[in-house]
C-alpha atoms as a PDB file:
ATOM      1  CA  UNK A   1       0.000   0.000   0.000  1.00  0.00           C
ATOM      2  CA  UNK A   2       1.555   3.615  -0.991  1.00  0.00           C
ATOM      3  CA  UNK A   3       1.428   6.524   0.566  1.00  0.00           C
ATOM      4  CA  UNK A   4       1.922   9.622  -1.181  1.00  0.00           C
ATOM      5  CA  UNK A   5       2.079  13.293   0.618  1.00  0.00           C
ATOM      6  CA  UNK A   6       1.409  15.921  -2.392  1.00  0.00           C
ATOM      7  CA  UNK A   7       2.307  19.565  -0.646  1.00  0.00           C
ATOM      8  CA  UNK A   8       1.594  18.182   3.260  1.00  0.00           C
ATOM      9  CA  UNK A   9       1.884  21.309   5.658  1.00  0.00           C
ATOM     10  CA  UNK A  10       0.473  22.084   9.289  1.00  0.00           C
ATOM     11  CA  UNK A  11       0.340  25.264  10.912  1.00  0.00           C
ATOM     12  CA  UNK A  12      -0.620  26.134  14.243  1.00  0.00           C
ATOM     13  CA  UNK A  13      -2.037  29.259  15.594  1.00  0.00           C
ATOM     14  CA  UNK A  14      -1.301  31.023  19.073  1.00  0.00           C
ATOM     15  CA  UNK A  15      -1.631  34.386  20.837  1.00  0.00           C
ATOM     16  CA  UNK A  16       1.709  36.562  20.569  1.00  0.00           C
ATOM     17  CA  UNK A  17       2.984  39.881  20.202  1.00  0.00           C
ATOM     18  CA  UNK A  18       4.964  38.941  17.053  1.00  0.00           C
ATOM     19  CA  UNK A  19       3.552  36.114  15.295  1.00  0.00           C
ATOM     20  CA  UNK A  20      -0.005  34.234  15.410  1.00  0.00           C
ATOM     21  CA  UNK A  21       1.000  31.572  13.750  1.00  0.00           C
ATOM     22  CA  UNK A  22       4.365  28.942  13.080  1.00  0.00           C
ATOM     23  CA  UNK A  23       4.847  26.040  10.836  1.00  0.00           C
ATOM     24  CA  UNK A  24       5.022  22.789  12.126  1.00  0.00           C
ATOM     25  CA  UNK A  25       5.695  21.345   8.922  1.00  0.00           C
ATOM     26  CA  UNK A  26       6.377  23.220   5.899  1.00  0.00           C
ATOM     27  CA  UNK A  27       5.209  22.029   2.391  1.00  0.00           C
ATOM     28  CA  UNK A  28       6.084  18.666   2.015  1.00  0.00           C
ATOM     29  CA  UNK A  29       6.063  16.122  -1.002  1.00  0.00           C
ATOM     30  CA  UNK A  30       6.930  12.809   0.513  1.00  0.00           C
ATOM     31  CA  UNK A  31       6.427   8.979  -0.752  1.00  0.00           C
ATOM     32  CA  UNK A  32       6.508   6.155   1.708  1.00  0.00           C
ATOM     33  CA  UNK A  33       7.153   2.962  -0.360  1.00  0.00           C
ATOM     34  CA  UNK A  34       6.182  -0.408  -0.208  1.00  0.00           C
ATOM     35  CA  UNK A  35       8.394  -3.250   1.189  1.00  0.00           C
ATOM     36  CA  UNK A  36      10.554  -0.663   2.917  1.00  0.00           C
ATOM     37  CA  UNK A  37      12.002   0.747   6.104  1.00  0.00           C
ATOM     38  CA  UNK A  38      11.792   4.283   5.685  1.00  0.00           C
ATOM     39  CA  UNK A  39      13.570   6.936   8.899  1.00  0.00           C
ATOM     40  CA  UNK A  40      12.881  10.126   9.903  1.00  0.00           C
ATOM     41  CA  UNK A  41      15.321  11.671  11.997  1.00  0.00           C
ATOM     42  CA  UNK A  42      15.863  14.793  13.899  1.00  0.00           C
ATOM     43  CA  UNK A  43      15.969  17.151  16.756  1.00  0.00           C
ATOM     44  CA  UNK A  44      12.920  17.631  19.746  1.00  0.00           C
ATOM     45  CA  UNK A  45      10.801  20.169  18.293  1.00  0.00           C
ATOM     46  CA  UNK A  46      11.396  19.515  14.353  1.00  0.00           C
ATOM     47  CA  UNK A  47       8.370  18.658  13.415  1.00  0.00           C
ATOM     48  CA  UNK A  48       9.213  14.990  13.139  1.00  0.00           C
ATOM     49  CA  UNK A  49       5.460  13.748  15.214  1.00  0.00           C
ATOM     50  CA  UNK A  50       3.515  16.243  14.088  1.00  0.00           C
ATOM     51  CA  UNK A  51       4.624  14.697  10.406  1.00  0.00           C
ATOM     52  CA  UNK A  52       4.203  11.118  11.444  1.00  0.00           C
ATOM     53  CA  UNK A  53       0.715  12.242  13.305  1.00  0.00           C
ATOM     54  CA  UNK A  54      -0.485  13.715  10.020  1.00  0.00           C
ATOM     55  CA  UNK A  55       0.755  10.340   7.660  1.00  0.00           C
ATOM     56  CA  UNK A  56      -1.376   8.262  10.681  1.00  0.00           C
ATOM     57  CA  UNK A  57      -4.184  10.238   9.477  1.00  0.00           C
ATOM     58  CA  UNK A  58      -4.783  11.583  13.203  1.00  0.00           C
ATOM     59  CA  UNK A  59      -3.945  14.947  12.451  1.00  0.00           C
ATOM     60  CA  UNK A  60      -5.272  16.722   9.552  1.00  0.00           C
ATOM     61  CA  UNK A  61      -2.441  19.262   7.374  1.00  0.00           C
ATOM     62  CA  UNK A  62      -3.336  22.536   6.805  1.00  0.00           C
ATOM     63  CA  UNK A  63      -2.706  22.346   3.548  1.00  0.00           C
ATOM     64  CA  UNK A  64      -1.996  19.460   0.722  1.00  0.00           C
ATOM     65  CA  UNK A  65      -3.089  15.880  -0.078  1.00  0.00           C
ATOM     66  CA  UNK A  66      -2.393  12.731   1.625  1.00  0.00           C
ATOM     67  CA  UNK A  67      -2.775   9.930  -1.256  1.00  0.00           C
ATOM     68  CA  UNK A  68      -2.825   6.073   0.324  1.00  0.00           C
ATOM     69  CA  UNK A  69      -3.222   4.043  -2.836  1.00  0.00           C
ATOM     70  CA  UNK A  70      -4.377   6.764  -4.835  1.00  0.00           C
ATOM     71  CA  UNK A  71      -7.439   7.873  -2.279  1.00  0.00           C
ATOM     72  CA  UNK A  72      -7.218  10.900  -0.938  1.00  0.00           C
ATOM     73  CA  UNK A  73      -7.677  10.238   2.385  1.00  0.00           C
ATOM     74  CA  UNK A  74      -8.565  13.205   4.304  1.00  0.00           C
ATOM     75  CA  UNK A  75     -11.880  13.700   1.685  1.00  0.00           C
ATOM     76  CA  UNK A  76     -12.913  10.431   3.143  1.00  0.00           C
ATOM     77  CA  UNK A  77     -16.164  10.128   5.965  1.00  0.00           C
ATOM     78  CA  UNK A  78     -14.698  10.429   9.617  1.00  0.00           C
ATOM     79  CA  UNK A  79     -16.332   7.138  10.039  1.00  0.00           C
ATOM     80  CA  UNK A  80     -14.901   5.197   6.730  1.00  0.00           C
ATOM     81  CA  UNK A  81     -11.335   7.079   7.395  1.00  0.00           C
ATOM     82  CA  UNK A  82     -11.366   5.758  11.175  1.00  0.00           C
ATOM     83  CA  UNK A  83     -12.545   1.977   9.892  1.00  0.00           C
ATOM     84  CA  UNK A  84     -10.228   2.745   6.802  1.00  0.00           C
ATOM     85  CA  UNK A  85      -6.923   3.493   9.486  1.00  0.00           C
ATOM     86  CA  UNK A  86      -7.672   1.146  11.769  1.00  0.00           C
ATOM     87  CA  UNK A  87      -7.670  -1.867   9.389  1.00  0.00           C
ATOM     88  CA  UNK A  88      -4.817  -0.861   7.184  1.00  0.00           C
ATOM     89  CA  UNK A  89      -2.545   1.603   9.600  1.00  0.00           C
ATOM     90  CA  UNK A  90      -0.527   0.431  12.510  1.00  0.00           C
ATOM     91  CA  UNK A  91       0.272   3.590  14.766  1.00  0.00           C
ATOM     92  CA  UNK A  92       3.105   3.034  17.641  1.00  0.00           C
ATOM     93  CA  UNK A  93       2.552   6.941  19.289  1.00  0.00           C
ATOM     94  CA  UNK A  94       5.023   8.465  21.033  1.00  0.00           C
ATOM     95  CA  UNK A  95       4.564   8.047  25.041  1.00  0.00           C
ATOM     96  CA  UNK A  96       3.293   5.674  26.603  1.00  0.00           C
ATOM     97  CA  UNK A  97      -0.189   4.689  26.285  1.00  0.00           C
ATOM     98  CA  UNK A  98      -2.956   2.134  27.442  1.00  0.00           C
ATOM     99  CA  UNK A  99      -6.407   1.864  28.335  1.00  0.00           C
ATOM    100  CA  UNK A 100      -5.808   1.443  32.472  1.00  0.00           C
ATOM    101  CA  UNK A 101      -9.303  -0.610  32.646  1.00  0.00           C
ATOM    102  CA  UNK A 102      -8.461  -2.968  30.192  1.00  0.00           C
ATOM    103  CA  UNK A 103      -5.707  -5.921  30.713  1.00  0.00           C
ATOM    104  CA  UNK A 104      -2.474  -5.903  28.186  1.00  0.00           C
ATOM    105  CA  UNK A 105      -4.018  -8.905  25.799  1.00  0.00           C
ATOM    106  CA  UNK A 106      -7.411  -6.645  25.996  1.00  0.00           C
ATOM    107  CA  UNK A 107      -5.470  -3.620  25.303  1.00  0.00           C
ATOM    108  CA  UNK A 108      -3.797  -5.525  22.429  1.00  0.00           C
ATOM    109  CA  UNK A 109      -7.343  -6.559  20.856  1.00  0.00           C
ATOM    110  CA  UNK A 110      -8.896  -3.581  21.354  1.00  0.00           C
ATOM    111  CA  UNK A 111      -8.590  -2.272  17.459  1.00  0.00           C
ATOM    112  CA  UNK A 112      -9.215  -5.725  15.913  1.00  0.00           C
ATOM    113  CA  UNK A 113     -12.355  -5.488  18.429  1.00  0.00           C
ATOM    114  CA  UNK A 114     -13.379  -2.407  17.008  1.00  0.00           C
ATOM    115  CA  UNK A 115     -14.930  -3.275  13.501  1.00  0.00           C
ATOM    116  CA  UNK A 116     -14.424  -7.275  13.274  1.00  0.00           C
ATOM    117  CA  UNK A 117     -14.462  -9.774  15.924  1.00  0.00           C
ATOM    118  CA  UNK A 118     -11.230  -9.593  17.846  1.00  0.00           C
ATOM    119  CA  UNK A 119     -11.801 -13.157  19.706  1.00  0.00           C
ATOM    120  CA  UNK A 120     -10.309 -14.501  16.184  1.00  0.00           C
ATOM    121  CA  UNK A 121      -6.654 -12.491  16.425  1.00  0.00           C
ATOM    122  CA  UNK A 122      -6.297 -13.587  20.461  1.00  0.00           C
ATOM    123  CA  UNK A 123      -3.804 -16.783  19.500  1.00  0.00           C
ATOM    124  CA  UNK A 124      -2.088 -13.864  17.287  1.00  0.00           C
ATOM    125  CA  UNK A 125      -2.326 -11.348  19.992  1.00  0.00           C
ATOM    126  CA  UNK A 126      -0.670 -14.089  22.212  1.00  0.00           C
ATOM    127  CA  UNK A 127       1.709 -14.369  19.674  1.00  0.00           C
ATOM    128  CA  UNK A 128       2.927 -10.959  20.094  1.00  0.00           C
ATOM    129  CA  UNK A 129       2.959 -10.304  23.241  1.00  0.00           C
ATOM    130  CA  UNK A 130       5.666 -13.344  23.151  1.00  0.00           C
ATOM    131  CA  UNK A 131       7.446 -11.612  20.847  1.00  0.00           C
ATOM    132  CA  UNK A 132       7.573  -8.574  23.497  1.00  0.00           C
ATOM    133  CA  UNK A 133       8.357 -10.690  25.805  1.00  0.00           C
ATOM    134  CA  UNK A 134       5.269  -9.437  27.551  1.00  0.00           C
ATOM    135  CA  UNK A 135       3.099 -13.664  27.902  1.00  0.00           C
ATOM    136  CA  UNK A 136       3.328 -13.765  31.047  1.00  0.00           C
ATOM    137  CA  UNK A 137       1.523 -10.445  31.996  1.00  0.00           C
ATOM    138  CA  UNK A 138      -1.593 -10.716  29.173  1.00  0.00           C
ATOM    139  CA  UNK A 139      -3.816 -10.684  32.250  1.00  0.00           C
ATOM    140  CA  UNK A 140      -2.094  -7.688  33.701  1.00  0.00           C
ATOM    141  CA  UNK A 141      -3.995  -4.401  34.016  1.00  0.00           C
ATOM    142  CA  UNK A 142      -1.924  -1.818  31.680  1.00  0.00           C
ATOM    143  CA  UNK A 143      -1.373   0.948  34.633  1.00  0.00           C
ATOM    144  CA  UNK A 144       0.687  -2.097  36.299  1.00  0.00           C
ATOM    145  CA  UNK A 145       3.445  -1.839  33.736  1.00  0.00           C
ATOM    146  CA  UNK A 146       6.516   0.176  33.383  1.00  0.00           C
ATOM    147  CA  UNK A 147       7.170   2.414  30.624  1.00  0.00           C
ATOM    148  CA  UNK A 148       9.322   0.450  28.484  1.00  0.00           C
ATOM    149  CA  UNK A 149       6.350  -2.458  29.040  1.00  0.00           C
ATOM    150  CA  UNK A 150       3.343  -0.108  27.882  1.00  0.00           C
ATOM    151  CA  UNK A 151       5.878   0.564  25.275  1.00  0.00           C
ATOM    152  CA  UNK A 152       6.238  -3.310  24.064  1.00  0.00           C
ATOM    153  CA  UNK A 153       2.192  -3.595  24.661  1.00  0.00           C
ATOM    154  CA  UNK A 154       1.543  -0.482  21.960  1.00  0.00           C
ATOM    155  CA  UNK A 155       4.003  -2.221  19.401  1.00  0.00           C
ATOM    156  CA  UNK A 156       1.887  -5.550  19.470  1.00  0.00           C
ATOM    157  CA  UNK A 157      -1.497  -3.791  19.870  1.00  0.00           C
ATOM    158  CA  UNK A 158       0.052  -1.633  16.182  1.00  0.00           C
ATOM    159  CA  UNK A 159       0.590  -5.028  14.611  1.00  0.00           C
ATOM    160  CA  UNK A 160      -2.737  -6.826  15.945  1.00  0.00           C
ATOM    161  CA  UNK A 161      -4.867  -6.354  12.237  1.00  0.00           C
ATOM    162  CA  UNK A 162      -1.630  -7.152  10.159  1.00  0.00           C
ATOM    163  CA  UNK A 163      -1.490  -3.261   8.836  1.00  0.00           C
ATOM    164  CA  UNK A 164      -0.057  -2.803   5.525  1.00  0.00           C
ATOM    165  CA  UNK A 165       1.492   0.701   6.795  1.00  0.00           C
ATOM    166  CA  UNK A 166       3.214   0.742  10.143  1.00  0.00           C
ATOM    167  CA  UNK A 167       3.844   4.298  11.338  1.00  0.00           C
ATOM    168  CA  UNK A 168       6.445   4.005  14.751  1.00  0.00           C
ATOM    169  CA  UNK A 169       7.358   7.247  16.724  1.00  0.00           C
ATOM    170  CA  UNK A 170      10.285   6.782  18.686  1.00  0.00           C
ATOM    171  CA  UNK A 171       9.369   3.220  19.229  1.00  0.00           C
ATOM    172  CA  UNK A 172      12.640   2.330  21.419  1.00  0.00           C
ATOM    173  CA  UNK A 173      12.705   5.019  23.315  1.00  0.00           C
ATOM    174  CA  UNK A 174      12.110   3.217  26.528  1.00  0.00           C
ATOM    175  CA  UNK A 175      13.360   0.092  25.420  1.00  0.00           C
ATOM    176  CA  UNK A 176      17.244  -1.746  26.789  1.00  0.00           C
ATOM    177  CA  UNK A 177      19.682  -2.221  24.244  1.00  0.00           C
ATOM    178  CA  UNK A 178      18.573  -6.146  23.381  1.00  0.00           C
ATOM    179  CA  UNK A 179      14.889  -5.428  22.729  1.00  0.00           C
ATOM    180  CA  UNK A 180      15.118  -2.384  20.600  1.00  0.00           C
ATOM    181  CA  UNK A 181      17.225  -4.793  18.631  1.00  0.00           C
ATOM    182  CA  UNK A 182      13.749  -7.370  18.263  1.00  0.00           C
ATOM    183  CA  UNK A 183      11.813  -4.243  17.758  1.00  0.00           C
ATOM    184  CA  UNK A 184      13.848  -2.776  14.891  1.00  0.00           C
ATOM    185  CA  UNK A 185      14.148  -6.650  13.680  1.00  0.00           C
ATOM    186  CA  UNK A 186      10.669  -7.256  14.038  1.00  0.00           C
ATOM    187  CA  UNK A 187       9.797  -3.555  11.591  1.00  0.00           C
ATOM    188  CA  UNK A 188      12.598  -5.070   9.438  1.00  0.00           C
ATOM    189  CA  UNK A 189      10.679  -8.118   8.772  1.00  0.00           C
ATOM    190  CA  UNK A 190       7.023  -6.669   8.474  1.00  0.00           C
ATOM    191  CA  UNK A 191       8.832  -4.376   5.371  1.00  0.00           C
ATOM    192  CA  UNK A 192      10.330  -7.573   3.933  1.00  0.00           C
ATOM    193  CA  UNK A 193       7.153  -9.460   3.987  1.00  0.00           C
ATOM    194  CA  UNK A 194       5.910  -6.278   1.990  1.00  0.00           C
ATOM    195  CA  UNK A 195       4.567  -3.351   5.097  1.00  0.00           C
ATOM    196  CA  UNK A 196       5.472   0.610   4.556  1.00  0.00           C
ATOM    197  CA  UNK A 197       7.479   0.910   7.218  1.00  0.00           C
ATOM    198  CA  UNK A 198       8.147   4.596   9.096  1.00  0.00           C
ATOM    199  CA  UNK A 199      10.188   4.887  11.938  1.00  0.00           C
ATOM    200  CA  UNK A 200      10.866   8.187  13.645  1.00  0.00           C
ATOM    201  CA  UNK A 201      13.878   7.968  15.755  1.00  0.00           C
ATOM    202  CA  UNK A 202      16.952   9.338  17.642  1.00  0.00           C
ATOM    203  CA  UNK A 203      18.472   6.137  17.853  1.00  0.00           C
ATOM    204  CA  UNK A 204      21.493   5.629  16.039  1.00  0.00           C
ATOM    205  CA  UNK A 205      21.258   1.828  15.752  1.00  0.00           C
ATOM    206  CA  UNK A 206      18.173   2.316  14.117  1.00  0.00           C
ATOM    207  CA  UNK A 207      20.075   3.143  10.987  1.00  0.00           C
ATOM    208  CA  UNK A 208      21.289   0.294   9.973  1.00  0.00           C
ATOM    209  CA  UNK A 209      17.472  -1.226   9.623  1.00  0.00           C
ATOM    210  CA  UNK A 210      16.429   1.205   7.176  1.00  0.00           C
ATOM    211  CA  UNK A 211      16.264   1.454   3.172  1.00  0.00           C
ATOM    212  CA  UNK A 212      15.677   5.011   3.516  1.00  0.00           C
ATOM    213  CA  UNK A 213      16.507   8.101   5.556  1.00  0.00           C
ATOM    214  CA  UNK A 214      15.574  11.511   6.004  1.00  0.00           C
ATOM    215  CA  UNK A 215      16.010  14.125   8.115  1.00  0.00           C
ATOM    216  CA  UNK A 216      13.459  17.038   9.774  1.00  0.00           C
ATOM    217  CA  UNK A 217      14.715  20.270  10.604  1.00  0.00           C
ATOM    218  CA  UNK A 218      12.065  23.474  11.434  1.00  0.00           C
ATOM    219  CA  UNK A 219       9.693  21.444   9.554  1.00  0.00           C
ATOM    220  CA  UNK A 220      11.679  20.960   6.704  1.00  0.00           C
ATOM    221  CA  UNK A 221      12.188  17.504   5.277  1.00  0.00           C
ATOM    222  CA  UNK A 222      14.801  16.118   3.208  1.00  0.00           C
ATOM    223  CA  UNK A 223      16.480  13.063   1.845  1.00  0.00           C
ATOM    224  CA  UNK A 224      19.681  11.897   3.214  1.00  0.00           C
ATOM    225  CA  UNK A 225      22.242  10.191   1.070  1.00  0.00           C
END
């Protein structure tokens, strides 16, 4: 599945004495391939999840055309663009987030819950959660975990309806050394199996993973290499 950004911007407005207005992200034409890894890097304050928010389709641009398979997705229905993202886009947000009354496998099934019947994905759900090293806690409520677990738990819950486009913002940023390693293997894999694959990351060993790079600077993207 392609996505295709044709003259993406968002700006923001606020009270000052100089300026109502800044730029998150300035125009921006941008392709996210197919059967890729594809990195955004970048300072705090670059623009770098305000970007990733708007490619997750959870933040609408000011300005431009976000194309995913040749539908312009922000002219879709709120209700056929949420069923639309939730099927085919796997989001990993920054933070840390869960839904504290739910347990980490109900957490994890909550999207495939949402428009199907999510008791079919819990042996993949389970499957996951092994693969975050996160089994033995699937009956744990989610405001019981630590940060870099709720981090784990988001990265299964992204991958519970197989997405075609995975969207990760600073997925390892609470993770130790030898799982951001399965994590960054794990993206690796869902791009070789065919997934658009974004990562947006500070981590240097999350280079090596990637078939493409770019960088974000005051909202202004461009191609490394």
């Amino acid at each position: 599945m392609k996505l295709l950004c044709e003259g993406i911007s968002r700006r923001f407005f606020r009270n000052g004495k100089n300026t109502n207005f800044f730029n998150a992200v300035e125009k921006t034409f941008f392709e996210l391939p197919e059967g890729a890894v594809t990195e955004i890097v970048g300072r705090s304050g670059s623009g770098k999840t305000t970007f990733a928010n708007i490619l997750s389709g959870l933040l609408t641009p000011t300005e431009g055309v976000l194309l995913i398979d040749g539908v312009d997705f922000f002219s879709l229905p709120d209700e056929k663009r949420s069923q639309f993202r939730n099927k085919n886009i796997g989001i990993v947000p920054q933070g840390q987030t869960g839904l504290s009354s739910l347990t980490v496998l109900e957490n994890v099934l909550a999207p495939a819950f949402m428009y199907g019947d999510g008791k079919e994905k819990e042996s993949l759900a389970k499957e996951l959660l092994s693969q975050m090293d996160l089994f033995e806690l699937c009956d744990v409520y989610s405001n019981e975990l630590s940060g870099g677990e709720l981090r784990r738990m988001s990265i299964a819950r992204a991958l519970i309806n197989s997405p075609k486009i995975i969207i990760a913002d600073e997925p390892t940023g609470d993770l130790d050394d030898d799982t951001t390693r399965l994590v960054l293997s794990l993206f690796r894999k869902k791009a070789d199996e065919g997934a658009s694959v974004l990562i947006v990351t500070h981590e240097h060993d999350a280079l090596q993973y990637a078939d493409q790079i770019y960088r974000m600077e005051k909202g202004v993207l461009s191609k490394e290499g």
